[in-house]
C-alpha atoms as a PDB file:
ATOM      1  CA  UNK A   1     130.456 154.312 127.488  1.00  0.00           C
ATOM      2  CA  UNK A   2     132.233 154.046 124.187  1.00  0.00           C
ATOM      3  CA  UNK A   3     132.935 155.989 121.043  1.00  0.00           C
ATOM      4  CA  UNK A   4     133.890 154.964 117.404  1.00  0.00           C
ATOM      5  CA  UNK A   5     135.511 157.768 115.349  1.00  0.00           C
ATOM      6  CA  UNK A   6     135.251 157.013 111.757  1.00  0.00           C
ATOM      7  CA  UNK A   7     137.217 158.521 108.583  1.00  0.00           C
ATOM      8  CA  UNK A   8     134.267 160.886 107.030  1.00  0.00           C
ATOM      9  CA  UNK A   9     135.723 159.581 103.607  1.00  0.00           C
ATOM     10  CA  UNK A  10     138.976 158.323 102.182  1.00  0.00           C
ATOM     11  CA  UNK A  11     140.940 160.555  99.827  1.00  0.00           C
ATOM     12  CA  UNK A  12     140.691 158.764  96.162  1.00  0.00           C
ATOM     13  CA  UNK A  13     143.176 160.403  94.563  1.00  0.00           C
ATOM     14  CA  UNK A  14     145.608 160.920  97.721  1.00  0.00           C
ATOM     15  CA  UNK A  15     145.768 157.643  98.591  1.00  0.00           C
ATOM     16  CA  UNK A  16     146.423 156.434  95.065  1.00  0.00           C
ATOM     17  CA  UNK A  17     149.465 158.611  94.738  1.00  0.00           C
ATOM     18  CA  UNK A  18     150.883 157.502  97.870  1.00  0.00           C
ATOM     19  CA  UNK A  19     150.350 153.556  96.525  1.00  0.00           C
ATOM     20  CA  UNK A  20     152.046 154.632  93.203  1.00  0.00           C
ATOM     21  CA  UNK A  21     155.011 156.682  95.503  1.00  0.00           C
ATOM     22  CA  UNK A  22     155.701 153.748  97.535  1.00  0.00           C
ATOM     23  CA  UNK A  23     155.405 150.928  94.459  1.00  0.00           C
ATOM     24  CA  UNK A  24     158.458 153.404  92.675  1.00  0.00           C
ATOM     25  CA  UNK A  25     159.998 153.549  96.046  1.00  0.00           C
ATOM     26  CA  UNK A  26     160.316 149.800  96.239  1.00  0.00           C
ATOM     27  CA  UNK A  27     161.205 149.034  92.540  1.00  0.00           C
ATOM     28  CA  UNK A  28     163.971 152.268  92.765  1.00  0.00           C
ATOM     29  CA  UNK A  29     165.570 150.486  96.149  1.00  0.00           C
ATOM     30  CA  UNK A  30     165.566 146.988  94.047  1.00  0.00           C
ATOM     31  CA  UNK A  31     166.845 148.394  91.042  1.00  0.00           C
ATOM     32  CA  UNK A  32     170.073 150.021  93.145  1.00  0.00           C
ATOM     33  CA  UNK A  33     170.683 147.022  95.047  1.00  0.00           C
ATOM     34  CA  UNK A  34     170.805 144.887  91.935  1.00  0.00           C
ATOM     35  CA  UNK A  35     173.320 147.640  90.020  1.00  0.00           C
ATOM     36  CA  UNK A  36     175.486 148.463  92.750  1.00  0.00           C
ATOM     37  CA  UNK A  37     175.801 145.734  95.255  1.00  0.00           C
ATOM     38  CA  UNK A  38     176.625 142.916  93.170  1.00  0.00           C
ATOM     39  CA  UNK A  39     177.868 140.745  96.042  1.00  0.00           C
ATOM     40  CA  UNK A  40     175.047 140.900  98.106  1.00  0.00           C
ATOM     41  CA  UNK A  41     172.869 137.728  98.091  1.00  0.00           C
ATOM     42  CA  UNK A  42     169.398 137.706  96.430  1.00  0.00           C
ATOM     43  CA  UNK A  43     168.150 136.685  99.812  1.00  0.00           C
ATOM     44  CA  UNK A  44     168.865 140.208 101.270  1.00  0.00           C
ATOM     45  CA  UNK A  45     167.391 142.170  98.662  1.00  0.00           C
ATOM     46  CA  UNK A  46     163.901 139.781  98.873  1.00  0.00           C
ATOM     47  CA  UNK A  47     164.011 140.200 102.328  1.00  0.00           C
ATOM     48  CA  UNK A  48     164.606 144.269 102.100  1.00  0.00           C
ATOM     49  CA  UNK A  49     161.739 144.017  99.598  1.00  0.00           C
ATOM     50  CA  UNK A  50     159.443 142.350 101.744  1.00  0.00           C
ATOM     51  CA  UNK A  51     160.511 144.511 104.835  1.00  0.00           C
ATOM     52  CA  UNK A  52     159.658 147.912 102.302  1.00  0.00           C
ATOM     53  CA  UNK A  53     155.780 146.053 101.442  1.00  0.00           C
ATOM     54  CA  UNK A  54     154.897 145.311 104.798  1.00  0.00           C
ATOM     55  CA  UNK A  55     156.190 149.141 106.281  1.00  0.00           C
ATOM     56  CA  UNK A  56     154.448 150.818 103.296  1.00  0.00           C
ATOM     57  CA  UNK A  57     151.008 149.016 103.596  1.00  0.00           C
ATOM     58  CA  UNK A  58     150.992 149.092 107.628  1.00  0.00           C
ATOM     59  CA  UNK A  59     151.388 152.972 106.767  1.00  0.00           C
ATOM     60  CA  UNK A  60     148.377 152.714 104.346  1.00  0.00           C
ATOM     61  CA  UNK A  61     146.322 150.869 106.568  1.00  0.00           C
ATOM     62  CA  UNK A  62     147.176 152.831 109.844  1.00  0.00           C
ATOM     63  CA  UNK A  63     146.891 156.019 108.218  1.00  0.00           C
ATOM     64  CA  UNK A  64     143.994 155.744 105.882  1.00  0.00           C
ATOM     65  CA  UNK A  65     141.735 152.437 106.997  1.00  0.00           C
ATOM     66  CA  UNK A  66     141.938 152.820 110.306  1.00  0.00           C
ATOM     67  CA  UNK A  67     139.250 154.051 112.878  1.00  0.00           C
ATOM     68  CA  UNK A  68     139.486 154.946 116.929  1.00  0.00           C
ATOM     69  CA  UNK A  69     137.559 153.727 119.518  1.00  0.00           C
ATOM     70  CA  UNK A  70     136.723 155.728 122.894  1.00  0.00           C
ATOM     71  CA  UNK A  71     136.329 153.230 125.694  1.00  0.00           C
ATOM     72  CA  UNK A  72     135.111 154.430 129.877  1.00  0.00           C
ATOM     73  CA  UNK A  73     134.981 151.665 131.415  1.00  0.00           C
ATOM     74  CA  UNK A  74     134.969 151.375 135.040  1.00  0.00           C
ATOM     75  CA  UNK A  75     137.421 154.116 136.044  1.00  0.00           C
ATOM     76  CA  UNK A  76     139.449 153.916 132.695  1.00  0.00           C
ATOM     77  CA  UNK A  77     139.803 155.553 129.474  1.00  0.00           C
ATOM     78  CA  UNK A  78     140.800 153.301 126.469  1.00  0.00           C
ATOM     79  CA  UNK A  79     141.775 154.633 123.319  1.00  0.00           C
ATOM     80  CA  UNK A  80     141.571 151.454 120.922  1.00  0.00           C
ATOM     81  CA  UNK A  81     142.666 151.793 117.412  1.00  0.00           C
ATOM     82  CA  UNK A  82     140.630 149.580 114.886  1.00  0.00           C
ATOM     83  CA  UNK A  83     140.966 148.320 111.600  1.00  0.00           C
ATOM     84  CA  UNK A  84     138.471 145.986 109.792  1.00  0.00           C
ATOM     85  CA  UNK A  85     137.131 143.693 113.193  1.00  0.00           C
ATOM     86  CA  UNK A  86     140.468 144.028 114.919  1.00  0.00           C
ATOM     87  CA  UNK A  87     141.143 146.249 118.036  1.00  0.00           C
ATOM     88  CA  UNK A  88     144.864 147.543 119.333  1.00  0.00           C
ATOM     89  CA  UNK A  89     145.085 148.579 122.550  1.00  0.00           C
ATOM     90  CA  UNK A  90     147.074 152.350 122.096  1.00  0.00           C
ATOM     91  CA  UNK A  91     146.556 154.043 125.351  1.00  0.00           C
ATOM     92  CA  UNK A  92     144.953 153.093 128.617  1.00  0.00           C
ATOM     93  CA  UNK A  93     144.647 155.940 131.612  1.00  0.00           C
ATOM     94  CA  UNK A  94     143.247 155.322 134.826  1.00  0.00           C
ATOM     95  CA  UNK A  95     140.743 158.015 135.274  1.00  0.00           C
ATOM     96  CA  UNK A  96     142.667 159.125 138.582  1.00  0.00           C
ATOM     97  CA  UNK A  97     145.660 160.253 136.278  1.00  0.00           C
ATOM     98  CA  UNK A  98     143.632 162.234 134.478  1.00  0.00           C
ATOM     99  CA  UNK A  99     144.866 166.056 134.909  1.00  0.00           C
ATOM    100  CA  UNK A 100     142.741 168.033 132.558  1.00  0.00           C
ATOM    101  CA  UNK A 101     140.352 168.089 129.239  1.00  0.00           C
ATOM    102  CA  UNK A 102     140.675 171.705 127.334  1.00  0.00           C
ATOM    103  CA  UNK A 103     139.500 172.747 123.779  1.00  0.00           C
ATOM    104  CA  UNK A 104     142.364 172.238 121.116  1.00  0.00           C
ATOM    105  CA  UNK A 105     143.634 175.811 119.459  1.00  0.00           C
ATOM    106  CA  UNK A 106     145.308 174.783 116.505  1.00  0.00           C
ATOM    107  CA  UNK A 107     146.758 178.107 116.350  1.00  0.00           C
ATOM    108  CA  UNK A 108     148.388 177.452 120.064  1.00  0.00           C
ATOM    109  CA  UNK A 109     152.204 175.250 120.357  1.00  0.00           C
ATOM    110  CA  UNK A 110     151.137 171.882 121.835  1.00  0.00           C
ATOM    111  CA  UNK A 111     153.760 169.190 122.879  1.00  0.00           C
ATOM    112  CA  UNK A 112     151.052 165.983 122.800  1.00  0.00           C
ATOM    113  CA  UNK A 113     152.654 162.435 122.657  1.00  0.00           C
ATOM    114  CA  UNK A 114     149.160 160.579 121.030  1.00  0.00           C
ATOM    115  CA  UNK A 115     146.755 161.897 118.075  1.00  0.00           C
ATOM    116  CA  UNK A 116     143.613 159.961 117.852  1.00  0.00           C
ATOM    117  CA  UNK A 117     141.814 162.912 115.346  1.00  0.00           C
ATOM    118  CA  UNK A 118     143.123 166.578 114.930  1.00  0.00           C
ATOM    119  CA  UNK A 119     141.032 167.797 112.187  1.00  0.00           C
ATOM    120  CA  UNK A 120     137.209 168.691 112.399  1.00  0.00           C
ATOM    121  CA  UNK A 121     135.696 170.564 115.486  1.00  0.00           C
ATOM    122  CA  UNK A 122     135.174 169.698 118.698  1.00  0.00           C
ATOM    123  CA  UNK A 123     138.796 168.532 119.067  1.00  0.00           C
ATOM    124  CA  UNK A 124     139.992 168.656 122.804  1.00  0.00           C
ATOM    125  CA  UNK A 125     143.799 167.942 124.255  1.00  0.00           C
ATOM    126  CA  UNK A 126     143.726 165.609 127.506  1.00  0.00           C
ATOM    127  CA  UNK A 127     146.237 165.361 129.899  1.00  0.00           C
ATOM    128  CA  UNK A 128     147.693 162.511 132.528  1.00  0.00           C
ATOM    129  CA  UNK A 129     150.270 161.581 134.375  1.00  0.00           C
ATOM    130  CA  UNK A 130     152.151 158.508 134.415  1.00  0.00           C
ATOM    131  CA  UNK A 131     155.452 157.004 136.192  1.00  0.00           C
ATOM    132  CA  UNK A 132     155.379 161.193 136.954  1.00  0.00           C
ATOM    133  CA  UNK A 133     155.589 162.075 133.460  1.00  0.00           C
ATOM    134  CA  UNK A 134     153.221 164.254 132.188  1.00  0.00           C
ATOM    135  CA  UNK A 135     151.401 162.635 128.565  1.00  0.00           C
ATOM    136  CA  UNK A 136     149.200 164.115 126.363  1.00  0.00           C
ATOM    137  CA  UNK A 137     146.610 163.120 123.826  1.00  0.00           C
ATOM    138  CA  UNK A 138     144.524 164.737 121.036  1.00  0.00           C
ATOM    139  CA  UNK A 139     141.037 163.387 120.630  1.00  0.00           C
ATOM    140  CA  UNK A 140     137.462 164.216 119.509  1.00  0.00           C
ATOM    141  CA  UNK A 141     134.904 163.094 122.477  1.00  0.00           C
ATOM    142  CA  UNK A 142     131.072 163.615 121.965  1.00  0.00           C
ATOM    143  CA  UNK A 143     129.265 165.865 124.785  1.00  0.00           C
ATOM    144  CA  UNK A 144     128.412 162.598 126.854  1.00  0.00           C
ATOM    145  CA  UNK A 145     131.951 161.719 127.191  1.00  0.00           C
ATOM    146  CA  UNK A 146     133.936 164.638 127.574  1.00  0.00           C
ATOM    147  CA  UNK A 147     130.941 165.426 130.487  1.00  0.00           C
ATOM    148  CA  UNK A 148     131.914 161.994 131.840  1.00  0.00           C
ATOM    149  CA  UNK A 149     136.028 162.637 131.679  1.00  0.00           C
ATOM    150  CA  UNK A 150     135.978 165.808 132.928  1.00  0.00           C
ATOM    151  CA  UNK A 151     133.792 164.767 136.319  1.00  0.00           C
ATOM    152  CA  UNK A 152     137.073 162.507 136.090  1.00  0.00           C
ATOM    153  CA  UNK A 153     139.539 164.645 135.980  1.00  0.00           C
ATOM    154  CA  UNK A 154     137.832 167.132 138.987  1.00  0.00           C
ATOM    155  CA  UNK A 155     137.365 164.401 141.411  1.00  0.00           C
ATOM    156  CA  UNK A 156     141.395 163.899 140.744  1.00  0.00           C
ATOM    157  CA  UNK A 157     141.892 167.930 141.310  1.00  0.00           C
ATOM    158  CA  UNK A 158     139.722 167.804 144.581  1.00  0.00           C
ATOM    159  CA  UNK A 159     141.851 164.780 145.775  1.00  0.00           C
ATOM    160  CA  UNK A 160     144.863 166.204 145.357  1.00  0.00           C
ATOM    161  CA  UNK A 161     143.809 169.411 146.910  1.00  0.00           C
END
């Protein structure tokens, strides 16, 4: 059983002033290393340059491109995040670690270690455990799937007594 959570719709004007904030961001850094650090070789600055690009349009694309995938498969769940045809792997739990699916209360303190969608309804915090750590994730499963994860989680709870 899988899920794809897409953006509803990208914010024109948002996203344009972040592009414009980062360009300035990246032409202010050159401009101080060419007035202040004379000594330093062209080659650093380039490569400082080229370092500022590539973190300011992964940002771009993670944040604003970027959709999630919900993945059972067998006795797993796979969070997958995707951009254009391309899949990353973010989180894999084995559907015995699974401790508990509640409703999200944005108005409640949460300590959750993933965020796969926090706006919009139907947003529910999972729980796991792994290497005895507790981890948890916020996510937006249809009525299918959170049926399916939380049969998951309760065979775990009647295992464990």
């Amino acid at each position: 059983m899988e899920q794809l959570i897409e953006r509803e719709k990208r914010p024109f004007l948002k996203l344009l002033v972040i592009i414009l904030t980062f360009v300035i961001l990246v032409d202010f850094t050159i401009f101080l290393i060419n007035r202040y650090i004379e000594g330093l070789s062209p080659y650093v600055s380039t490569i400082l340059t080229i370092i500022l690009v590539v973190v300011s349009c992964s940002y771009i694309l993670i944040k604003y491109f970027s959709n999630y995938l919900y993945l059972i498969e067998g006795n797993e769940l796979l969070f997958f995040r995707v951009i254009g045809r391309r899949k990353f792997l973010i989180l894999r739990i084995d559907g015995a670690d699974l401790t508990s699916i509640k409703s999200y209360n944005k108005r409640e303190e949460y300590d959750y270690n993933f965020t796969f969608d926090k706006k919009g309804e139907g947003v529910y915090i999972g729980s796991c455990l792994s290497n005895d750590k507790e981890i948890s994730f916020l996510f937006s499963p249809n009525q299918d799937m959170l049926r399916k994860l939380r049969k998951m989680a309760k065979k775990r709870g009647e295992k464990n007594g």
